[in-house]
Structures are given as structure tokens and as C-alpha cells.
Protein backbone atom coordinates (compact mmCIF):
# COMPACT_ATOMS: atom_id res chain seq x y z
CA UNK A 1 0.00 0.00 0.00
CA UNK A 2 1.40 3.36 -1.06
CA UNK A 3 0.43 6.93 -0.27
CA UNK A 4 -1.11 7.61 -3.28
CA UNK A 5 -3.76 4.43 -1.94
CA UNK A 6 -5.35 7.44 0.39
CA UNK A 7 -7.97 8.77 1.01
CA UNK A 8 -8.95 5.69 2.35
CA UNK A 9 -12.95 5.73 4.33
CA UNK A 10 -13.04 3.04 7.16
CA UNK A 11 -16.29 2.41 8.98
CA UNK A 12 -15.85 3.73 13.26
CA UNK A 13 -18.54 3.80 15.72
CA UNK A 14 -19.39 7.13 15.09
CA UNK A 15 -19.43 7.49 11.30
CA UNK A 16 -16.63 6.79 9.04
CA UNK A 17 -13.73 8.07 9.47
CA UNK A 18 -11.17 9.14 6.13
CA UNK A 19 -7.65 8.58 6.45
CA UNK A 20 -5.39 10.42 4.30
CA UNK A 21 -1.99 11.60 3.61
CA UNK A 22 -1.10 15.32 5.27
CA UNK A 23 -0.01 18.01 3.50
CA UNK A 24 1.13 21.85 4.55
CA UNK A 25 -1.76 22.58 4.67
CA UNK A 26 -2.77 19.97 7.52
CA UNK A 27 -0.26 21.95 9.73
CA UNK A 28 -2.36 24.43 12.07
CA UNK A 29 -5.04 21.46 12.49
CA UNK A 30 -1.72 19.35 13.33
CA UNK A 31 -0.82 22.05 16.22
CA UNK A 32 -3.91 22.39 17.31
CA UNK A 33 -4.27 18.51 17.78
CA UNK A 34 -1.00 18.29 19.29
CA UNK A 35 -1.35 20.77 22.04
CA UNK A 36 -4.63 19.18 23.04
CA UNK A 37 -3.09 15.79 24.12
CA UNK A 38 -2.08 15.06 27.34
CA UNK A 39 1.71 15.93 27.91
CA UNK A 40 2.21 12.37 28.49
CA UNK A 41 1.39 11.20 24.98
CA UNK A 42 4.27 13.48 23.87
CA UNK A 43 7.35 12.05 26.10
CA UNK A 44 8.09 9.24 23.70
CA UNK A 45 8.13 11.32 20.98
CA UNK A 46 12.07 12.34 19.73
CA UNK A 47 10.16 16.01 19.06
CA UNK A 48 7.79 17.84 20.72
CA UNK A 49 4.68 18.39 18.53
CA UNK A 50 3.51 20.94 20.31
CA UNK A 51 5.44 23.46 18.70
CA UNK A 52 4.88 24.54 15.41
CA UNK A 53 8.15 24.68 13.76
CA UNK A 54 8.41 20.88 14.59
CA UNK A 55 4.91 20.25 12.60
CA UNK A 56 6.61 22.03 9.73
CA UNK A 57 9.84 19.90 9.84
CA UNK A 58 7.44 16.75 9.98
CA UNK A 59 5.25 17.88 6.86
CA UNK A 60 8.05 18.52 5.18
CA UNK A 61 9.58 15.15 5.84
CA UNK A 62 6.57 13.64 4.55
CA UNK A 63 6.38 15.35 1.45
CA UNK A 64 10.40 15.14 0.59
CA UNK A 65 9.63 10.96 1.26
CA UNK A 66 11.72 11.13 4.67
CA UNK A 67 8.81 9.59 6.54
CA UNK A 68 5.00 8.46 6.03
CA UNK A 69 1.93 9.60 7.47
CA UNK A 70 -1.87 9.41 8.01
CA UNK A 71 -4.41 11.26 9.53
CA UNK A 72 -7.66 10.19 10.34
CA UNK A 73 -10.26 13.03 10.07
CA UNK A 74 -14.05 12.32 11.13
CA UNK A 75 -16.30 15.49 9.58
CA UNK A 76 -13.34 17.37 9.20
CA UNK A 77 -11.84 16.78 13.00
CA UNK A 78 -8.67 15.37 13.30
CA UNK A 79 -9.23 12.31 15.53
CA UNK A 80 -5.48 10.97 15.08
CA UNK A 81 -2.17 10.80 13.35
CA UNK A 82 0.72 8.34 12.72
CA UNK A 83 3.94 8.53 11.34
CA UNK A 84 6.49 6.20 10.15
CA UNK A 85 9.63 7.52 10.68
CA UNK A 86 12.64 6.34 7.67
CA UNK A 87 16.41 6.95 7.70
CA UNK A 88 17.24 5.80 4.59
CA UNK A 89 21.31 7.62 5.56
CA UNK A 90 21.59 5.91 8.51
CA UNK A 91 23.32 2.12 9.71
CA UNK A 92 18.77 1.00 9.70
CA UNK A 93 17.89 1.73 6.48
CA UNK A 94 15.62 -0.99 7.04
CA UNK A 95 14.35 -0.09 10.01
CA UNK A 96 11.30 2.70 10.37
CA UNK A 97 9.51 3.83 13.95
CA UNK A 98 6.21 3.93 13.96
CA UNK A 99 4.30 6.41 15.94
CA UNK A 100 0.26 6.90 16.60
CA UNK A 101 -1.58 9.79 18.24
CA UNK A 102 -5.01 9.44 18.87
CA UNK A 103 -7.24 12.27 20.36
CA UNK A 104 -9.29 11.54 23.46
CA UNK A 105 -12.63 11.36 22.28
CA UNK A 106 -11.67 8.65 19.63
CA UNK A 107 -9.51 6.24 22.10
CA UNK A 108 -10.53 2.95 22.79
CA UNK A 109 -13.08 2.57 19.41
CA UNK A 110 -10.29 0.62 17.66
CA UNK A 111 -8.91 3.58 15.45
CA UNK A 112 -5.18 3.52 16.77
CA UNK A 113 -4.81 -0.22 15.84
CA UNK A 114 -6.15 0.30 12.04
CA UNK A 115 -3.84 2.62 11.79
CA UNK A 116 -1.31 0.43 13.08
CA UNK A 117 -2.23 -1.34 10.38
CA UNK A 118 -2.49 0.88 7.90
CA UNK A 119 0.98 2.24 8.45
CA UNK A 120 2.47 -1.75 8.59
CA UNK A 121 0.98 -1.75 5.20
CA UNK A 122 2.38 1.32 4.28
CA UNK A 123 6.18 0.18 5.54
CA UNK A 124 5.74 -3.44 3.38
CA UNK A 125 5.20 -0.93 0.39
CA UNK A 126 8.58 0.78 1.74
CA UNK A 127 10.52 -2.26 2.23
CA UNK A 128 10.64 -1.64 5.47
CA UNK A 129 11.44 -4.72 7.61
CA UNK A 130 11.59 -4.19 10.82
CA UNK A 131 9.50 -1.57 13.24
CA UNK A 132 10.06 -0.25 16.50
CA UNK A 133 7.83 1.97 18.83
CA UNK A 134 8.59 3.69 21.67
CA UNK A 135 6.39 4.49 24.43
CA UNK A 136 6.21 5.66 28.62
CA UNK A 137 6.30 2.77 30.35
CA UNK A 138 2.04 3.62 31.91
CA UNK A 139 1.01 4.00 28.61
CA UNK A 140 -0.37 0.48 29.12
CA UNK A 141 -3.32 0.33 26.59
CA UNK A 142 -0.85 1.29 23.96
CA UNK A 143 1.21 -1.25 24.44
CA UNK A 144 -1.41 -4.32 24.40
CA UNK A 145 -2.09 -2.93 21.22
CA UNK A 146 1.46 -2.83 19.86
CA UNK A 147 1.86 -6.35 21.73
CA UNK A 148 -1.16 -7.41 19.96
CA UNK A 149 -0.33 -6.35 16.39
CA UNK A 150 3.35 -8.66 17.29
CA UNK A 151 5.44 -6.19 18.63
CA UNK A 152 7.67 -7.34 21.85
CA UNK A 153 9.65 -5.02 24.35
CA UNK A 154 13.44 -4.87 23.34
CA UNK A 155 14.48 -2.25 26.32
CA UNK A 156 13.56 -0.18 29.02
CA UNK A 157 15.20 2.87 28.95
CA UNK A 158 15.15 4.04 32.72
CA UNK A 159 14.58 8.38 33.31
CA UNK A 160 15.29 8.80 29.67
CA UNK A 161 12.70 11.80 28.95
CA UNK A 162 12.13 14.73 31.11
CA UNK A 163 8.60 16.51 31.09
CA UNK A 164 7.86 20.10 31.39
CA UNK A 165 7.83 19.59 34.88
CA UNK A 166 11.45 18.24 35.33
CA UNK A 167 10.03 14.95 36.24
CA UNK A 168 11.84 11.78 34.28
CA UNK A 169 9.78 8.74 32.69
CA UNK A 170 10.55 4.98 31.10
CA UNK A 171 10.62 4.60 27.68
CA UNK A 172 9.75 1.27 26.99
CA UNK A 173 10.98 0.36 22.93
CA UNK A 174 8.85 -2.28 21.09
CA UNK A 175 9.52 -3.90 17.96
CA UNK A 176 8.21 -6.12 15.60
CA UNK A 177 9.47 -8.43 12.13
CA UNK A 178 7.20 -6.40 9.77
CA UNK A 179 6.69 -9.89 7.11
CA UNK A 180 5.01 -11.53 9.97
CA UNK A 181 2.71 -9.10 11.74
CA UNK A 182 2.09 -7.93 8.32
CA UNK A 183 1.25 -12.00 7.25
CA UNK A 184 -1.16 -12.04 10.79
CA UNK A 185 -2.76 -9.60 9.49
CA UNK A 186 -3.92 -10.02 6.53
CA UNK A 187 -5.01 -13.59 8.14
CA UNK A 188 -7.81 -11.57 10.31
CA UNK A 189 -8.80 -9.29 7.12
């Protein structure tokens, strides 16, 4: 599955819900999204969303090819976003993270794990063949879904991010063989 697959309309409890490629456009929407999340759902994150300039840098990765994304937009609302970030330059060509932000109101309804999904299928289309995802270690829903999809804990990275309030958190890393989740999956399509 490539980009230019999307838009892509998936049935969701409350109407469908259109996933689709960003653009520059996307980016105020992005910010807006971003700074609505609970600070914890940013730790894991190697950049901090919530500023603007770091939306730009990630549009712009997506459009130069550096990285893939989705959104998922319900009426024109942003529900959530995932990114799969490449470094073609680097030792892991191979290798993309994978990372998911869904809004409050649309948690638990099944939306971050189709586009789990979606973004798997997205990295087979890369050649991408191995994932990892990186998470705060009482982010526990998150990662029975990554755990579920076939990922497995590789490390716990003990105080390795520090939140506004100088506090430090876990990162726990995940990853997962890409051929075989993406071969599970298709088996439960």
C-alpha cells in the first residue's frame, strides 16, 4: 500500500472516518491537535509536537519521502495521526519507527490499531522490515495494542525523557518483524 492508496474511508462507531496523507496545509489542524493531548502522549516522541516549527519539519519530511503519514479526520476533525519515521542515511535503512496519536474522544473505538495497520501496510510498500515503537512505560493500553499487532519489548530505557515539569519517565521500545505481523494480518482481514 502506497500513499497515493489514500484517502482511504473506514467504517468507526461514530461514522466513518477518512484517512489520508497530510499536507502543509494539515499543519495548524496538526498544532492544534498536538497541544490538546495530554503531555504524556508526547514524552516518547524524539520532538515535541507541540510546537509549530516541529509540525513544519514533519510535513516537510513527509512530502520530501523522509517519513510516512496518516491522519484520520471524522467530519473534518482530526481524531489521530501516525507517522512512520525512515532513515534511509543511517546504519537501519531498514528499520522505520512507527508512531500513533489518537485524540481523546476517539480512544478505545479501535482507530489507533487500524492505523497500526495501515501504516504496517504502508512500511511493506517501503521495504521496510523491521518496526520499533517507543512508548512511557504507563502507557499500558498502547502497548497491548502494539503487543497485539506482534510487537515485543526490546528495552527499558530508565529516566530517559524529562517533562515540562522536570520529572523523568521509562521509555519502553517495542519492535516487531514487519513480514510476519504484516502476514497475521492479513489472516484476520
Amino acid at each position: 500500500m502506497t500513499q497515493s492508496t489514500f484517502p482511504k474511508t473506514i467504517p468507526s462507531g461514530s461514522g466513518d472516518t477518512v484517512l489520508r496523507v497530510p499536507g502543509a496545509s494539515d499543519a495548524d489542524a496538526i498544532h492544534e491537535f498536538a497541544l490538546a493531548l495530554p503531555e504524556n502522549d508526547l514524552l516518547y516522541m524524539r520532538r515535541d509536537i507541540s510546537k509549530r516549527p516541529v509540525v513544519d519539519a514533519w510535513l516537510e519530511s513527509v512530502a520530501d519521502g523522509e517519513s510516512l503519514a496518516l491522519l484520520a479526520e471524522n467530519e473534518g476533525a482530526l481524531l489521530g495521526m501516525s507517522g512512520l519515521m525512515l532513515d534511509r542515511k543511517s546504519w537501519s535503512p531498514h528499520v522505520g519507527e512507527i508512531r500513533v496519536q489518537i485524540g481523546a474522544d476517539a480512544r478505545g473505538k479501535g482507530l489507533g490499531r487500524v492505523m497500526i495497520q495501515e501504516t504496517f501496510a504502508q512500511a511493506v510498500g517501503q521495504g521496510i522490515e523491521k518496526i520499533i515503537a517507543q512508548m512511557t512505560l504507563d502507557q499500558s493500553a498502547a502497548r497491548a495494542v502494539f503487543e497485539e499487532m506482534g510487537f515485543q519489548q526490546e528495552a527499558l530505557l530508565r529516566d530517559h525523557v524529562r517533562d515540562r515539569n522536570g520529572e523523568d519517565h521509562d521509555i519502553v521500545i517495542m519492535s516487531c518483524d514487519v513480514a510476519g505481523a504484516a502476514s497475521r494480518m492479513s489472516a484476520y482481514r
